[in-house]
C-alpha atoms as a PDB file:
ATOM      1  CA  UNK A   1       8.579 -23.048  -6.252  1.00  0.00           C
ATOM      2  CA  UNK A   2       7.622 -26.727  -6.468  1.00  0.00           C
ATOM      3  CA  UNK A   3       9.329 -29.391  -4.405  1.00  0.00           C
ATOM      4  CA  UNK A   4       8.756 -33.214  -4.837  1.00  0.00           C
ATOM      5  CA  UNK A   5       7.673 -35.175  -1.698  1.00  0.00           C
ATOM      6  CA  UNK A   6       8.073 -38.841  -0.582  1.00  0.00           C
ATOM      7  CA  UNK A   7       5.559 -40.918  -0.693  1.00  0.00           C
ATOM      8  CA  UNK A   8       5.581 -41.107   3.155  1.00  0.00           C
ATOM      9  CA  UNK A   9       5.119 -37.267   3.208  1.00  0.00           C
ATOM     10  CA  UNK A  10       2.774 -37.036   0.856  1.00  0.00           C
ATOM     11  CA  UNK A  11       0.419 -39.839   3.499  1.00  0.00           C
ATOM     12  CA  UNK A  12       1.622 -37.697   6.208  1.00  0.00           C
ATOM     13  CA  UNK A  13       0.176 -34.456   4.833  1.00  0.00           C
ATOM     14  CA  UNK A  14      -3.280 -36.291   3.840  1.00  0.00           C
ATOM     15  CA  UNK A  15      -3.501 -37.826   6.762  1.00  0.00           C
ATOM     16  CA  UNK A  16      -3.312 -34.301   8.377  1.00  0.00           C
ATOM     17  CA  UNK A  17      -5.687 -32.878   5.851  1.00  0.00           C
ATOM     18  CA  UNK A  18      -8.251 -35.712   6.706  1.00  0.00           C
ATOM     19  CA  UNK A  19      -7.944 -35.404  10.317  1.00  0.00           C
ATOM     20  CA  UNK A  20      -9.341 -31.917   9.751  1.00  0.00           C
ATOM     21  CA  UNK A  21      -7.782 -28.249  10.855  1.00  0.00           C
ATOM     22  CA  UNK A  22      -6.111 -28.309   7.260  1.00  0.00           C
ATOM     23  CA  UNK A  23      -7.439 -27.142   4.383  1.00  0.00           C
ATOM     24  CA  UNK A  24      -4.598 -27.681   1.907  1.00  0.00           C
ATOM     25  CA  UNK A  25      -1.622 -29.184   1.245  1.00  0.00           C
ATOM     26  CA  UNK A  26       0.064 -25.814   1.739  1.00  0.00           C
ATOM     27  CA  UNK A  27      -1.601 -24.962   5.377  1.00  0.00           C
ATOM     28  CA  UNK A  28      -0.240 -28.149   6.496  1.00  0.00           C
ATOM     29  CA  UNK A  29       3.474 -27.750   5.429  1.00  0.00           C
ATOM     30  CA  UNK A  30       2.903 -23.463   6.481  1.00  0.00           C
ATOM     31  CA  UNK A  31       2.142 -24.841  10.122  1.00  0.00           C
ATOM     32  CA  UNK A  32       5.621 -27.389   9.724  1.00  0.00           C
ATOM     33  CA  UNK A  33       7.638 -24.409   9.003  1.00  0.00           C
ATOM     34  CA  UNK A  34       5.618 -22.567  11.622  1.00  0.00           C
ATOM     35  CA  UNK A  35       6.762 -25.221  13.847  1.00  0.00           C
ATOM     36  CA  UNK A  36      10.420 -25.686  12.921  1.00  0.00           C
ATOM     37  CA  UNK A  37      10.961 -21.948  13.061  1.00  0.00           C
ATOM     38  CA  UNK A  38       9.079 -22.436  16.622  1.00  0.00           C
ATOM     39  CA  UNK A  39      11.675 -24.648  17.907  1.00  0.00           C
ATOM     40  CA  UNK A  40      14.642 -23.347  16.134  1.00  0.00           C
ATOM     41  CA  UNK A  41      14.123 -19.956  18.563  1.00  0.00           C
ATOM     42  CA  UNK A  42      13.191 -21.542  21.501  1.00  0.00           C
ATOM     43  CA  UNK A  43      15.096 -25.144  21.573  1.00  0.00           C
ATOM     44  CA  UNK A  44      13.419 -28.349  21.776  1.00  0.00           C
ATOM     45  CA  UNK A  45      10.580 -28.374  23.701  1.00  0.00           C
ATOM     46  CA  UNK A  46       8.155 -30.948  24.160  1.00  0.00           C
ATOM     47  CA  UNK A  47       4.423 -29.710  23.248  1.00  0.00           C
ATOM     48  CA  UNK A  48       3.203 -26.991  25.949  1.00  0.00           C
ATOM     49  CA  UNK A  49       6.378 -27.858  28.033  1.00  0.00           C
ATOM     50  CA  UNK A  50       7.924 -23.986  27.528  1.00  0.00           C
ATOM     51  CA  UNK A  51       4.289 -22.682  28.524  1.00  0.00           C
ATOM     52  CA  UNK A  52       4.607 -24.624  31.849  1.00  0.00           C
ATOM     53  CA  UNK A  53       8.033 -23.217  32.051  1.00  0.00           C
ATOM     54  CA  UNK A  54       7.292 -19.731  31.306  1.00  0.00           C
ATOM     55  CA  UNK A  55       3.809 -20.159  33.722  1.00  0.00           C
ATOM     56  CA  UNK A  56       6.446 -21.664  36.792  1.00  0.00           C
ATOM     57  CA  UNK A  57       8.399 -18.553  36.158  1.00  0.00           C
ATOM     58  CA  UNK A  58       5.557 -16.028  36.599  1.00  0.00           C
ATOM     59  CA  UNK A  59       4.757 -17.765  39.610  1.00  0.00           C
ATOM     60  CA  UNK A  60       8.174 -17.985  41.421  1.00  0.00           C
ATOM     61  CA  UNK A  61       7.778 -14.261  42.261  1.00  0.00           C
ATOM     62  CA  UNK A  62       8.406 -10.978  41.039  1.00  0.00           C
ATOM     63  CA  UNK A  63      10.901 -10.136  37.761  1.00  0.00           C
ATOM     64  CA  UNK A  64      14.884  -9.483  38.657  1.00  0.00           C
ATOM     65  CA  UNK A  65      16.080  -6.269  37.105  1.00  0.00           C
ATOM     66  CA  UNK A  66      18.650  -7.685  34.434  1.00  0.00           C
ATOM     67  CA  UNK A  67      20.871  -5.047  35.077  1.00  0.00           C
ATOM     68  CA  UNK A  68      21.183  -5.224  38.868  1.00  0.00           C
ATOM     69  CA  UNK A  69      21.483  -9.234  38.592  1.00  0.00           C
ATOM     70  CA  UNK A  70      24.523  -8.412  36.706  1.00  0.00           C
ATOM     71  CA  UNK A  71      25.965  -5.188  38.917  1.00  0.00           C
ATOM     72  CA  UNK A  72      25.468  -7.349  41.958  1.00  0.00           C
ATOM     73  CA  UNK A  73      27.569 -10.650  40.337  1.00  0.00           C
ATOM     74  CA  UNK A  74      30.256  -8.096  39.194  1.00  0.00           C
ATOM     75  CA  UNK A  75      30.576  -6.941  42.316  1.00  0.00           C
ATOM     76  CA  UNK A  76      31.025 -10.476  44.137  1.00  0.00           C
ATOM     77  CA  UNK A  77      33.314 -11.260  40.894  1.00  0.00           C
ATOM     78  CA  UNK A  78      35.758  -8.294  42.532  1.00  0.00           C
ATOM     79  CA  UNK A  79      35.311  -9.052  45.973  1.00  0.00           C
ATOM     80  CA  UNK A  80      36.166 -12.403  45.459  1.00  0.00           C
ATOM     81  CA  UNK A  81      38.992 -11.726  43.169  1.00  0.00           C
ATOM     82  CA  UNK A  82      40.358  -9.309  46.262  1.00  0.00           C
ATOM     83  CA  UNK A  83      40.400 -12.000  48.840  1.00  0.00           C
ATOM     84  CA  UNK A  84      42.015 -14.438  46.713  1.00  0.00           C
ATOM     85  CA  UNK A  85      44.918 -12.067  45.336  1.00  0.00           C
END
């Protein structure tokens, strides 16, 4: 495949090869696609703000059981349904 860039993404890619952590051209637009596909799965984040998310979750106790969450808000679901008809 070959793709033509802007001038401004051609600098931008440079600049990121220059600043170092980069070898090529191709490691720098592999780690944008790494990226995009990042925040395509997990929404827009800002940088480390889903790891302090994830971290505040860990620490707010121990893990619900996914199923019993959802047995336990079915059964309020009825119950309120029953007073209300």
């Amino acid at each position: 495949m070959s793709i033509s860039l802007s001038p401004e993404t051609q600098k931008i890619i440079e600049a990121r090869m220059r600043e170092g952590g980069y070898a090529t051209a191709d490691d720098v637009v592999r780690a944008g696609m790494a990226s995009l596909e990042e925040r395509q799965k997990y929404g827009d984040f800002e940088p480390g703000e889903l790891d302090e998310l994830l971290d505040a979750g860990e620490r707010s106790g121990p893990p619900l059981d996914g199923q019993q969450v959802l047995s336990e808000l079915r059964e309020l679901r009825a119950r309120h349904a029953n007073k209300a008809g």
